[in-house]
C-alpha atoms as a PDB file:
ATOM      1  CA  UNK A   1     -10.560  -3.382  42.880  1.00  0.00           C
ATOM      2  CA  UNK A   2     -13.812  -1.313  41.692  1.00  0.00           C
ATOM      3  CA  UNK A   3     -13.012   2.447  41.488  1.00  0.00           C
ATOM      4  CA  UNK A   4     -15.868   4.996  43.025  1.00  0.00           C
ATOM      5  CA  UNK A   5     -18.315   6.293  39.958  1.00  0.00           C
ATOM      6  CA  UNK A   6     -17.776   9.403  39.357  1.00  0.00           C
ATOM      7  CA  UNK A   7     -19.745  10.430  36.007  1.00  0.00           C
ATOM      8  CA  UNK A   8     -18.607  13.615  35.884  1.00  0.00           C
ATOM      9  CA  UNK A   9     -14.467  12.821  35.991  1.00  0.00           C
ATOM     10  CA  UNK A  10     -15.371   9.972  33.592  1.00  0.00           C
ATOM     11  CA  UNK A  11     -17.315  11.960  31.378  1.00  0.00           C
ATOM     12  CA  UNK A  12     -14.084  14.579  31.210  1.00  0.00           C
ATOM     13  CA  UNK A  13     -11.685  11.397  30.746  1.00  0.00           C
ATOM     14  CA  UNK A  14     -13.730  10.564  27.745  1.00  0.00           C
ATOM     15  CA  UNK A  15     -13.827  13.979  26.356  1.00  0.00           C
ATOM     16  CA  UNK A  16     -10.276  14.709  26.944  1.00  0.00           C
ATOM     17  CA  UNK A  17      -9.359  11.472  25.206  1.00  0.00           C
ATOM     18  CA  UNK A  18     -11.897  12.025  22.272  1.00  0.00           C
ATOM     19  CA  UNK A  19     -10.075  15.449  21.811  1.00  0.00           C
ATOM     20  CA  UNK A  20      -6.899  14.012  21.113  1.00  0.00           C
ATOM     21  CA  UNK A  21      -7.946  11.048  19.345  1.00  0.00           C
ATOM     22  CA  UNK A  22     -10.848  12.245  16.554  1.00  0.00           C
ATOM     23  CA  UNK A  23     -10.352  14.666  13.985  1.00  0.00           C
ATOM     24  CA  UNK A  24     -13.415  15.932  11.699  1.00  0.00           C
ATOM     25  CA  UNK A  25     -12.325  15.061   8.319  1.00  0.00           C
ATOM     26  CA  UNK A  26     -14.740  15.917   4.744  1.00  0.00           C
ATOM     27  CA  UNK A  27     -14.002  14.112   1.526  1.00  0.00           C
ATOM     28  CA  UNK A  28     -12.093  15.734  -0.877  1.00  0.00           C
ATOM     29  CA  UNK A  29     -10.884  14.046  -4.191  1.00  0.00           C
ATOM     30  CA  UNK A  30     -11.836  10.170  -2.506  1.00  0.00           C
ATOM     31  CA  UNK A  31      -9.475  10.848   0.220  1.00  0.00           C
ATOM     32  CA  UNK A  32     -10.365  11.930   4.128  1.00  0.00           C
ATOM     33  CA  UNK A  33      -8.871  15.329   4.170  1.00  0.00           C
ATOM     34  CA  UNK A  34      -9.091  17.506   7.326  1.00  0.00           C
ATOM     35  CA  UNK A  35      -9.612  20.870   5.353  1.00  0.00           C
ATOM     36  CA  UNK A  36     -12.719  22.606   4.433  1.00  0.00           C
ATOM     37  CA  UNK A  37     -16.376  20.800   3.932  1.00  0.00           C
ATOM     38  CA  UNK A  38     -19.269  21.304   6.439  1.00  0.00           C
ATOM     39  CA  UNK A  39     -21.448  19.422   4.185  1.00  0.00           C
ATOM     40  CA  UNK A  40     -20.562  16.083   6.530  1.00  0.00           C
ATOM     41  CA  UNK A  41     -20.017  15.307   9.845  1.00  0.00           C
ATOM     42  CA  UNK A  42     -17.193  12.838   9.626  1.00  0.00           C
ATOM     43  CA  UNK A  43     -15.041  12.447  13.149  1.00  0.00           C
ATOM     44  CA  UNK A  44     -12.933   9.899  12.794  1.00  0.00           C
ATOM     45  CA  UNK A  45      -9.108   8.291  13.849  1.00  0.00           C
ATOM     46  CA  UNK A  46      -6.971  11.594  14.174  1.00  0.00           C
ATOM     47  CA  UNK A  47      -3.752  11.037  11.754  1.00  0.00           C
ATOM     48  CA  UNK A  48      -1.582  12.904  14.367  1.00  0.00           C
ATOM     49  CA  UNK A  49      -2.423  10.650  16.974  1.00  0.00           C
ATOM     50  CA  UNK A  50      -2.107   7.401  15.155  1.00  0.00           C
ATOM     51  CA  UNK A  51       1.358   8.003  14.381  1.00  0.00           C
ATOM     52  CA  UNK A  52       2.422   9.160  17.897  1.00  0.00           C
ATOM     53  CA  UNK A  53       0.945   5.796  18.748  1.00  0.00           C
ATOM     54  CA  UNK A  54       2.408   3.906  15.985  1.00  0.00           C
ATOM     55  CA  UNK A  55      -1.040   2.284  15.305  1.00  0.00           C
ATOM     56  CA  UNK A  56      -2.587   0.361  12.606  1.00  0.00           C
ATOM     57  CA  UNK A  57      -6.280   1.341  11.664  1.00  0.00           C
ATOM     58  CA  UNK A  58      -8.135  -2.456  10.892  1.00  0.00           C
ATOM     59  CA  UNK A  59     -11.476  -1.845   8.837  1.00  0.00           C
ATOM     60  CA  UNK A  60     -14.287  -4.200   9.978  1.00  0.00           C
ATOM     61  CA  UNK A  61     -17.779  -4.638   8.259  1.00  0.00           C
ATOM     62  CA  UNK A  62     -20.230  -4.534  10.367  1.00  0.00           C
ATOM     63  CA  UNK A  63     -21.303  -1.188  12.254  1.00  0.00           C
ATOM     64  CA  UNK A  64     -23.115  -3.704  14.803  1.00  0.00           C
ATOM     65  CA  UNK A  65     -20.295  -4.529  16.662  1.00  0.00           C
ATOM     66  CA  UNK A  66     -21.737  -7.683  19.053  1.00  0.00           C
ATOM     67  CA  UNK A  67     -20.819  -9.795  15.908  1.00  0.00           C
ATOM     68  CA  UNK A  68     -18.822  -9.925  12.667  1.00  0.00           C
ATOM     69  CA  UNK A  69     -20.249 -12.327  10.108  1.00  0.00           C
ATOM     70  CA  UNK A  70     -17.972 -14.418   8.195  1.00  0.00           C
ATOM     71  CA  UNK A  71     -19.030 -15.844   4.488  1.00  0.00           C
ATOM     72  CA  UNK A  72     -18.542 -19.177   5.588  1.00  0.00           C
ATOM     73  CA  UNK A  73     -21.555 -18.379   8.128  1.00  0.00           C
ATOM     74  CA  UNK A  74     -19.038 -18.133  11.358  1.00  0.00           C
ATOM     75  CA  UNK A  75     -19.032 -15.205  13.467  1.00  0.00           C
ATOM     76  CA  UNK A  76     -16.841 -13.652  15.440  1.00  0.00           C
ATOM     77  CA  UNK A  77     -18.108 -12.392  18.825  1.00  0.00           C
ATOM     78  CA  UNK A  78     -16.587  -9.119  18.259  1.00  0.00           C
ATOM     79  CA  UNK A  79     -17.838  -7.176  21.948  1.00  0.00           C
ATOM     80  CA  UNK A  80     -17.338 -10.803  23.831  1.00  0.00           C
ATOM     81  CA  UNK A  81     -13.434 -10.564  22.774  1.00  0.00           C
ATOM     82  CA  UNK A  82     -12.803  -6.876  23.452  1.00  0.00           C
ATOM     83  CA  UNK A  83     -14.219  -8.062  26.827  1.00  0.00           C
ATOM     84  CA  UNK A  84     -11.948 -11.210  27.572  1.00  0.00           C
ATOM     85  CA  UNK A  85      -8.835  -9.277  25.937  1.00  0.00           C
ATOM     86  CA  UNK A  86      -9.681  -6.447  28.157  1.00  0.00           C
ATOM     87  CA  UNK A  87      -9.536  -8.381  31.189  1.00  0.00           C
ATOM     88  CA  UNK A  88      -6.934 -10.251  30.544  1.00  0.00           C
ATOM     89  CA  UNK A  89      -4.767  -7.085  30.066  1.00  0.00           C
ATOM     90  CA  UNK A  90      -5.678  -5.688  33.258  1.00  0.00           C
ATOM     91  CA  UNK A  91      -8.441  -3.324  32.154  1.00  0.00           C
ATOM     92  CA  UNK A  92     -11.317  -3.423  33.409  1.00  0.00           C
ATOM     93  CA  UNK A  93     -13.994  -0.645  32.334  1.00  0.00           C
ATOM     94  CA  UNK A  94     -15.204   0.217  28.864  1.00  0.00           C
ATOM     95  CA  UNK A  95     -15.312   3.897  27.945  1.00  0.00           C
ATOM     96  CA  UNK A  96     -18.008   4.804  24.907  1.00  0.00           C
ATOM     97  CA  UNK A  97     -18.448   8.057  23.460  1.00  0.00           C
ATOM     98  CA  UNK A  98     -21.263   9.195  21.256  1.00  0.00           C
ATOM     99  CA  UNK A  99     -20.800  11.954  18.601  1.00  0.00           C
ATOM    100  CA  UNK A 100     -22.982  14.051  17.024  1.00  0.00           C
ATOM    101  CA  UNK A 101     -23.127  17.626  15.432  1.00  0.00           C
ATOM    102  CA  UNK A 102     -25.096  20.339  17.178  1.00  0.00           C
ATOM    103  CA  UNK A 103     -26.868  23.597  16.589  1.00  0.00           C
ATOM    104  CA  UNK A 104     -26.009  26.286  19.411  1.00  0.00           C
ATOM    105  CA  UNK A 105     -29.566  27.428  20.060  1.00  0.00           C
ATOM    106  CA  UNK A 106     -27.916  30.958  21.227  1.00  0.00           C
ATOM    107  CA  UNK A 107     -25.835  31.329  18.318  1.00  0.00           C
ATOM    108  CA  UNK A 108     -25.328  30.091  14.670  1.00  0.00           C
ATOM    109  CA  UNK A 109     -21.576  31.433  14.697  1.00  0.00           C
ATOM    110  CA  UNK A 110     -20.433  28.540  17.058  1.00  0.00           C
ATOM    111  CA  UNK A 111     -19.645  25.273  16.417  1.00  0.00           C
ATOM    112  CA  UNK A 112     -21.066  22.708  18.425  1.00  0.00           C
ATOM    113  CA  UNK A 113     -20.486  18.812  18.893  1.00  0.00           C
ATOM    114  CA  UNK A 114     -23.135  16.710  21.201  1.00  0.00           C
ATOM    115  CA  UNK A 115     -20.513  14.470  23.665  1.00  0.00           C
ATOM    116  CA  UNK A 116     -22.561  11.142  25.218  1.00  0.00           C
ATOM    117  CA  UNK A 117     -20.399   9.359  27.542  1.00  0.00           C
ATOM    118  CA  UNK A 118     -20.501   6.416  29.684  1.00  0.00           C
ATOM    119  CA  UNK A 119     -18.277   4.204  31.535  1.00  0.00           C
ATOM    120  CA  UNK A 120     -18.782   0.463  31.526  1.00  0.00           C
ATOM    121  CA  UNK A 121     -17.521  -1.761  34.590  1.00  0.00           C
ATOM    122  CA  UNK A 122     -16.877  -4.693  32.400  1.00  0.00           C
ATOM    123  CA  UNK A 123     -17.191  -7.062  35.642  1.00  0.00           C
ATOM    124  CA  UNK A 124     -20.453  -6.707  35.893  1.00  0.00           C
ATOM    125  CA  UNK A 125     -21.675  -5.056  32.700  1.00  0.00           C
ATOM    126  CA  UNK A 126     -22.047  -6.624  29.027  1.00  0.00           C
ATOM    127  CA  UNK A 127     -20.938  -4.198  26.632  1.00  0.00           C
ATOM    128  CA  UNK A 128     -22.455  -6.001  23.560  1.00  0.00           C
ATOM    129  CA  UNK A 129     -25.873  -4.078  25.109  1.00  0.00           C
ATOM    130  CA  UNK A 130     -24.754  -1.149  23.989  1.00  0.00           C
ATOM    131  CA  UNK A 131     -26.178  -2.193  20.758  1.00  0.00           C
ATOM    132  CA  UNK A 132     -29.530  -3.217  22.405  1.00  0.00           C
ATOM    133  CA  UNK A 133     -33.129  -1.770  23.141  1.00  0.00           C
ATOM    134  CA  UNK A 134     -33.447  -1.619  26.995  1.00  0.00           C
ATOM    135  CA  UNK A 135     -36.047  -0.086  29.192  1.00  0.00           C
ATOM    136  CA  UNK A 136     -33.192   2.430  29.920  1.00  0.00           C
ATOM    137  CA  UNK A 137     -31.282   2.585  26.627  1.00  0.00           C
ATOM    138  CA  UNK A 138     -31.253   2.807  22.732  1.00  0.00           C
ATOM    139  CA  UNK A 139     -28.766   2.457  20.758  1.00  0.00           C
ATOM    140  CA  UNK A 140     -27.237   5.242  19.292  1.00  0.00           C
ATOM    141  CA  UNK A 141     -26.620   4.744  15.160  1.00  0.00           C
ATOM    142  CA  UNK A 142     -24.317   7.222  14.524  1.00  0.00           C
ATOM    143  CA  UNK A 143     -20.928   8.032  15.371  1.00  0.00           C
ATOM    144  CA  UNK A 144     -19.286   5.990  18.497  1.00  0.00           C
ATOM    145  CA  UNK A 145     -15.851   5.315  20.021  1.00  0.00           C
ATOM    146  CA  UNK A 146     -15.055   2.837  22.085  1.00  0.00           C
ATOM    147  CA  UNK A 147     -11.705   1.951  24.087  1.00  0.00           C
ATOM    148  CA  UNK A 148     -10.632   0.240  27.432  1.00  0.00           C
ATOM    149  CA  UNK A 149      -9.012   2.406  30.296  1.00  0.00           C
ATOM    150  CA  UNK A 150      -5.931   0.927  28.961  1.00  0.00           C
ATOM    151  CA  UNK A 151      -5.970   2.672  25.483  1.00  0.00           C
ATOM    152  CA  UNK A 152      -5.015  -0.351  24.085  1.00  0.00           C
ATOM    153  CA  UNK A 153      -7.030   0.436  21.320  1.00  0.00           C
ATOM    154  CA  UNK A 154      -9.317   2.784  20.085  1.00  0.00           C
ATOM    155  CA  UNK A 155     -12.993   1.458  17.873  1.00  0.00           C
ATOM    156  CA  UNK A 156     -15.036   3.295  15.786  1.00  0.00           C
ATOM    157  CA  UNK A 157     -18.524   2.488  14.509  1.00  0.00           C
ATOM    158  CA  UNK A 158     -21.229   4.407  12.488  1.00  0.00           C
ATOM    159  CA  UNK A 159     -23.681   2.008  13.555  1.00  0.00           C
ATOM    160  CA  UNK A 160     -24.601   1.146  10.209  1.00  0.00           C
ATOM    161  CA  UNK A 161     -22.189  -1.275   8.374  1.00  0.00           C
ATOM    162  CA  UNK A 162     -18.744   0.366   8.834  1.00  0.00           C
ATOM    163  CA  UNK A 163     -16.186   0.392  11.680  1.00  0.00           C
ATOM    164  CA  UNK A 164     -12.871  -0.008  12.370  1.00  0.00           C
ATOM    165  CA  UNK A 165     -10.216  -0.901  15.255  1.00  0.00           C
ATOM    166  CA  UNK A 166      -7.280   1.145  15.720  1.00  0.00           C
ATOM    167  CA  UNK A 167      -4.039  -0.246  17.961  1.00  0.00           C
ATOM    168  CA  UNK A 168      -1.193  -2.574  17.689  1.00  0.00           C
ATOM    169  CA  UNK A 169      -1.489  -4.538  14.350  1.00  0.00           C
ATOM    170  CA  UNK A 170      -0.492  -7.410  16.038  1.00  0.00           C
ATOM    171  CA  UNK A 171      -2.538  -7.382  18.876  1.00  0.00           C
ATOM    172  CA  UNK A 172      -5.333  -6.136  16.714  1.00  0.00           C
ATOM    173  CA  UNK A 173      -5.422  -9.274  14.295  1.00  0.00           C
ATOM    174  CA  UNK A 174      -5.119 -11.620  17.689  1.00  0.00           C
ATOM    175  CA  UNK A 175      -8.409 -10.158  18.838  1.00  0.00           C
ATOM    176  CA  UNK A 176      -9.768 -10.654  15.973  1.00  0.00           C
ATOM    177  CA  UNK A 177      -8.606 -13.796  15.134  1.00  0.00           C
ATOM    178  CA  UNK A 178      -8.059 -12.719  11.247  1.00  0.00           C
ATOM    179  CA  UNK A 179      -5.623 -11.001   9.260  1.00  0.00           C
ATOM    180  CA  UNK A 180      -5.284  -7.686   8.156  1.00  0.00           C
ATOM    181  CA  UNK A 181      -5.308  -8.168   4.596  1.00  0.00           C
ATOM    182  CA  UNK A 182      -8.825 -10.614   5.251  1.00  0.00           C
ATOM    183  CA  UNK A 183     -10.276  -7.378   7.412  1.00  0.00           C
ATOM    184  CA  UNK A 184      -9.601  -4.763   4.435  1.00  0.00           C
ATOM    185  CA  UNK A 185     -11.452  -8.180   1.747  1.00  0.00           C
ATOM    186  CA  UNK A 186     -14.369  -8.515   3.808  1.00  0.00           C
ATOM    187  CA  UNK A 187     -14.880  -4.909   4.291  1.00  0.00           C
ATOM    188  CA  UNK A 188     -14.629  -4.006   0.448  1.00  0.00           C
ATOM    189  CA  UNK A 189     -16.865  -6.923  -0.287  1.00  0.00           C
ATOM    190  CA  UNK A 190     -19.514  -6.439   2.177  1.00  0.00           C
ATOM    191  CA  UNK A 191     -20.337  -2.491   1.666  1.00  0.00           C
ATOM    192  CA  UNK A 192     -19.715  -2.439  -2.169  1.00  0.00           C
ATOM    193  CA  UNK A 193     -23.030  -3.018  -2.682  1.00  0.00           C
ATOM    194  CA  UNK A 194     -24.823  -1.091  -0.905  1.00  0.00           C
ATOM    195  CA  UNK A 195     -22.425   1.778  -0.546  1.00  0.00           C
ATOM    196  CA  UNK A 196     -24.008   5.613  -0.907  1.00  0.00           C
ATOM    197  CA  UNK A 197     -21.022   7.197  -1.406  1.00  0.00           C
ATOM    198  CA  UNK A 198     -18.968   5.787  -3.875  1.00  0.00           C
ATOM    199  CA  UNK A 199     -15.641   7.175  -3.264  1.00  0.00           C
ATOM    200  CA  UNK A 200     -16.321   6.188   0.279  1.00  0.00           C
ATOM    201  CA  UNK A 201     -15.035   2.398   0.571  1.00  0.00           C
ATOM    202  CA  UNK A 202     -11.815   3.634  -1.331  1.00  0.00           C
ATOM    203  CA  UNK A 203     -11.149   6.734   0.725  1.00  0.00           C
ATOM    204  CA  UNK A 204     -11.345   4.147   3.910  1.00  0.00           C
ATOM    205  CA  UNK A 205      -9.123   1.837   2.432  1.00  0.00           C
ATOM    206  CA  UNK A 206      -6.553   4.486   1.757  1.00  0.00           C
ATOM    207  CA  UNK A 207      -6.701   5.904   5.004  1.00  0.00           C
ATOM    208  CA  UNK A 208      -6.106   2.806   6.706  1.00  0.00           C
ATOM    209  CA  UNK A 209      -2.676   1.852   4.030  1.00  0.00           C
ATOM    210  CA  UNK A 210      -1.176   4.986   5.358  1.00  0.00           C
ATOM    211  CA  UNK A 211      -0.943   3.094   8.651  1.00  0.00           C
ATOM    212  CA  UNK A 212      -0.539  -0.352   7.580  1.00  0.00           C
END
């Protein structure tokens, strides 16, 4: 049954849901900490609401999320299975949210976060181009979520070469179709060499052990 679009209660689902979810975290000492440091804009998996949830956070390695490559050369159709595991669930619409800090033109005093929104009906829509140049869209590199109405699970991307899945570790590794312990390999191996933060890879890995 297709619900009526209504981009503005969407938009507030998303933001609502983002609020609860995200937390702006800085690095301190090689570990995400929630305290003090403007100097990056890091939102990512709120600790609070990952153990309410009970969830395990599942590091991936590509920020491209249409496809995870494999070193044996196999790939797993990342977008394609969040679309077929959706379904099959009973959800049926996408929700993607796109973060980025702000400057509040009327004052510097304020804090400000840019919101993007959308709602995907995944019936009819592919998600997988959300990560492709349209004649109406580009894809945003930078900070994105990415759950189904359900809240089955929550992704996060930064578009470059990290991301992760947050949910039921279980259900997690059958979308996926790999383990946990592979997930945290292949991410360690894939961005250790071309890391820019080196305290980065290890402050990840941590995070995601406090949930494992």
């Amino acid at each position: 049954m297709n619900q009526p679009k209504n981009e503005f209660a969407d938009y507030m689902t998303a933001l609502r849901f983002i609020a609860f979810s995200v937390c702006i975290y800085s690095m301190s000492k090689g570990r995400l900490s929630e305290t003090g440091g403007d100097d990056r804009f890091l939102a990512f998996f709120s600790r609070a609401f990952l153990r309410e949830r009970q969830w395990a956070v599942v590091p991936l390695w590509e920020g491209d999320l249409r496809a995870l490559q494999m070193e044996d050369g196999k790939r797993i159709e990342l977008l394609d299975r969040v679309r077929s595991f959706s379904s099959q669930n009973g959800s049926n619409f996408l929700h993607v949210a796109a973060l980025d800090r702000a400057q509040w033109e009327y004052s510097p005093d304020f804090s400000a976060v840019t919101v993007a929104a959308r709602k995907l009906d995944l019936s009819v829509e592919d998600p997988n181009r959300l990560f492709e140049t349209t004649p109406n869209s580009l894809p945003f590199w930078g900070t994105n979520f990415l759950w189904p109405d359900s809240e089955r699970f929550l992704i996060y991307t930064d578009g470059d070469n990290v991301s992760f899945v947050a949910g039921n570790r279980r259900e997690i590794e059958e979308l996926l179709g790999v383990s946990y312990s592979y997930c945290v390999e292949r991410f360690v191996s894939s961005n250790v060499a071309h890391q820019t933060q080196p305290d980065l890879i290890n402050a990840y890995v941590e995070f995601c052990a406090e949930f494992e």
